[in-house]
Protein backbone atom coordinates (compact mmCIF):
# COMPACT_ATOMS: atom_id res chain seq x y z
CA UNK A 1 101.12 114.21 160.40
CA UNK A 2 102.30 117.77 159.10
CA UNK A 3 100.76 119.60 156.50
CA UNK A 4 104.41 119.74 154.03
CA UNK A 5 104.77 117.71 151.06
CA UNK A 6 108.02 116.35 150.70
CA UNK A 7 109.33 116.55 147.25
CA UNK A 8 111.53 113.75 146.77
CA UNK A 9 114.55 113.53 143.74
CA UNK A 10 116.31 109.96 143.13
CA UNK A 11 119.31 111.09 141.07
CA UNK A 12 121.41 109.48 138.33
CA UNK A 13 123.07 112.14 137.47
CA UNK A 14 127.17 111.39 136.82
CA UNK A 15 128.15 109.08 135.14
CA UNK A 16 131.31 107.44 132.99
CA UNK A 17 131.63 105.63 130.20
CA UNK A 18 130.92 102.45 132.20
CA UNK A 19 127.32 103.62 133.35
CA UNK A 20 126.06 105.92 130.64
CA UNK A 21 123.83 103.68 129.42
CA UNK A 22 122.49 102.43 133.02
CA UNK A 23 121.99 106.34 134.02
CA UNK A 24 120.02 106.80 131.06
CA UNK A 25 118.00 103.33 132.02
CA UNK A 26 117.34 105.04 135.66
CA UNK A 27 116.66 108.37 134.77
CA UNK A 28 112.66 107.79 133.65
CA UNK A 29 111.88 105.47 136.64
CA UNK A 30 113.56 107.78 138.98
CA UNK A 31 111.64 110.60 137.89
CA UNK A 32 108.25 108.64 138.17
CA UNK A 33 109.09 107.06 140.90
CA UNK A 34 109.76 110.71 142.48
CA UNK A 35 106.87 111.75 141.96
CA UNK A 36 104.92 108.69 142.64
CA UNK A 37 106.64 109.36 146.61
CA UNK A 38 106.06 113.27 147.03
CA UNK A 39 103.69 113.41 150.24
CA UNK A 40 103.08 114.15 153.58
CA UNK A 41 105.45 112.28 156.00
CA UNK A 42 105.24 114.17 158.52
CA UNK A 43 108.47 115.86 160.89
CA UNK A 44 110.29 118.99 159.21
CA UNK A 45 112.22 117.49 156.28
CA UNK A 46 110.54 119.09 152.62
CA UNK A 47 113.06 117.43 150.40
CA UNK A 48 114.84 114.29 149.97
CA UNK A 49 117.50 113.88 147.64
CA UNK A 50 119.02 110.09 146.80
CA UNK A 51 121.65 109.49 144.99
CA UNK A 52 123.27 106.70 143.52
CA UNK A 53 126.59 106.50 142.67
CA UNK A 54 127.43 105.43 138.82
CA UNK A 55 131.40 106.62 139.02
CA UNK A 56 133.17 104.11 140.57
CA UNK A 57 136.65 106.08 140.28
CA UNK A 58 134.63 108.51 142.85
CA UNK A 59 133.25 105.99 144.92
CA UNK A 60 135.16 105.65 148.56
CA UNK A 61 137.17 102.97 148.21
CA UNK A 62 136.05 101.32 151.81
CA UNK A 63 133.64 100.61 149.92
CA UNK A 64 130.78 102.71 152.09
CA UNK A 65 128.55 105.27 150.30
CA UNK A 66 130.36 108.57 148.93
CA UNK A 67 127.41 110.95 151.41
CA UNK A 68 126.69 109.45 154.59
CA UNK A 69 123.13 110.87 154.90
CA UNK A 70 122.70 114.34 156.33
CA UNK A 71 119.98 116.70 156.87
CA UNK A 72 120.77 120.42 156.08
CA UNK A 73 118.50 123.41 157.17
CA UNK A 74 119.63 125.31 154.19
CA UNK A 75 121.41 124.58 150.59
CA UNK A 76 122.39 127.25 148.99
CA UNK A 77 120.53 127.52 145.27
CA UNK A 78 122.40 129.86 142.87
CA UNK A 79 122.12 133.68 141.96
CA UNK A 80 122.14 135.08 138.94
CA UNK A 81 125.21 137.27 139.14
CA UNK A 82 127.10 134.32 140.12
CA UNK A 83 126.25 132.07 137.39
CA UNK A 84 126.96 133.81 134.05
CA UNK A 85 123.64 134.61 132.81
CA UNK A 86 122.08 131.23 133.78
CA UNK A 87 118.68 131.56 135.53
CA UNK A 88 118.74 131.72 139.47
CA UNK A 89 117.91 128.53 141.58
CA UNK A 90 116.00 128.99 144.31
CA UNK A 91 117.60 128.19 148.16
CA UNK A 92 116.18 124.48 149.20
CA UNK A 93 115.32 124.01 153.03
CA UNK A 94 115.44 121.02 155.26
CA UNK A 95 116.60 118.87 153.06
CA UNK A 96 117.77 115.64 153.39
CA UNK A 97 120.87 113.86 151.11
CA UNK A 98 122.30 110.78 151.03
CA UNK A 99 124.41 108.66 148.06
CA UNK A 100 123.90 104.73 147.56
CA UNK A 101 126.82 103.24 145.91
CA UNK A 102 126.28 100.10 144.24
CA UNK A 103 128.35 96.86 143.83
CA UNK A 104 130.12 98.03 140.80
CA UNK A 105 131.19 94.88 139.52
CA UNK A 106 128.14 93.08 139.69
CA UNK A 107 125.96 96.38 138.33
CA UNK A 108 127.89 96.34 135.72
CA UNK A 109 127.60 92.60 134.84
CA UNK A 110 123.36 92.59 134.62
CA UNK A 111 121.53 92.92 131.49
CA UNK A 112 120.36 96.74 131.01
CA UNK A 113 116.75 95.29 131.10
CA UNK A 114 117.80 94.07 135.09
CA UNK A 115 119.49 97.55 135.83
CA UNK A 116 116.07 99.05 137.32
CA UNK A 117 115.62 96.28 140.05
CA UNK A 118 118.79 95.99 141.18
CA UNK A 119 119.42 99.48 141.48
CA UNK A 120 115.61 100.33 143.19
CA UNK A 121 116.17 97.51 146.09
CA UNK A 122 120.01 98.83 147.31
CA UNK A 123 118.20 102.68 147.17
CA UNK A 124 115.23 100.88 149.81
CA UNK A 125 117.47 99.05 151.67
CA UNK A 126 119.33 102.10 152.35
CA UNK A 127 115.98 104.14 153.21
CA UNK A 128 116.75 102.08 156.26
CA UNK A 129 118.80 105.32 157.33
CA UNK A 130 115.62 107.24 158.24
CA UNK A 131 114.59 104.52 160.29
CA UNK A 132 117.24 105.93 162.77
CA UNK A 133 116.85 109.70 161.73
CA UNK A 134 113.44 110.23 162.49
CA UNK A 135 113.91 112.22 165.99
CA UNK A 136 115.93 114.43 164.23
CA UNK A 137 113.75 115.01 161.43
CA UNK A 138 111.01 115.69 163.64
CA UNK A 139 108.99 113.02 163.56
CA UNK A 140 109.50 112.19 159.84
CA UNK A 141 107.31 108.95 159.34
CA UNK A 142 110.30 106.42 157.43
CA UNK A 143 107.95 103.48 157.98
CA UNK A 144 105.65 104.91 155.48
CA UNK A 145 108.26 106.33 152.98
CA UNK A 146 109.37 102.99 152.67
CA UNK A 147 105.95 101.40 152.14
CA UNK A 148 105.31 103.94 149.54
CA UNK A 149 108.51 103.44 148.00
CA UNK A 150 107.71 99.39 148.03
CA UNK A 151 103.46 100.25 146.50
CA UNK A 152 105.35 102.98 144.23
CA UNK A 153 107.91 99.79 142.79
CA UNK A 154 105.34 97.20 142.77
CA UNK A 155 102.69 100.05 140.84
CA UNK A 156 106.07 100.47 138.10
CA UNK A 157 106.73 96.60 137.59
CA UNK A 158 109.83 96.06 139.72
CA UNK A 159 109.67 93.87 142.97
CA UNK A 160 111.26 94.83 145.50
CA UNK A 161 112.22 92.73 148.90
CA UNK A 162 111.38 94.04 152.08
């Protein structure tokens, strides 16, 4: 294995009317479950960022995720002088991004209390992408991710099938 921890961010961020209430549901497991996943998987990726779609006006309407993944060397954070006084963001390196788009009808038919397991088994069945993306992310151990990502579930409360 290498020697970087991958920081990992599961994002809720945009939402509608429709989905405020489920973002607000994902946010706190996202963020524990984040951090519950940051570790060493090995290959050159340091961050990856999932996403899952809550705007369905936004979605593609093939009905195929809104970001295919992709794995950037570089994103561009923001300077200062750019951003009207707000404070800088750093650059982020070897990253890797990819949305999940859910089944919007259905989503949006569940209980708020069934939100969180719906929602955490589409984002690890579509982990399945790094299955296929580990040459290129040198040697980036996926098998594991998604173990930890099925321990990290199972450690929150929410089963998830493999």
């Amino acid at each position: 294995m290498g020697e970087l921890q991958v920081k990992v961010g599961l994002h809720a961020n945009v939402t509608d009317i429709e989905t405020s209430a489920i973002g607000e549901k994902l946010r706190p497991i996202f963020n524990e479950l984040s951090e519950r996943l940051e570790g060493d998987y090995g290959g050159i990726i340091e961050h990856l960022w999932i996403d899952i779609e809550l705007v369905e006006s936004w979605s593609k309407k093939d009905g195929t995720a809104r970001r295919p993944f992709r794995f950037q060397k570089r994103v561009s954070g923001r300077a200062p002088s750019i951003c009207n006084g707000l404070p800088s963001l750093p650059d982020w390196h070897n990253v890797g991004h990819f949305s999940v788009r859910p089944d919007f009808p259905f989503l949006l038919s569940l209980p708020l209390e069934n939100v969180g397991s719906y929602v955490l088994q589409i984002l690890y069945t579509a982990t399945e992408v790094l299955l296929s993306k580990k040459s290129k992310l040198g040697g980036f151990d996926a098998e594991q991710f998604r173990q930890r990502f099925l321990t990290a579930c199972g450690a929150l409360n929410y089963h998830i099938d493999a």
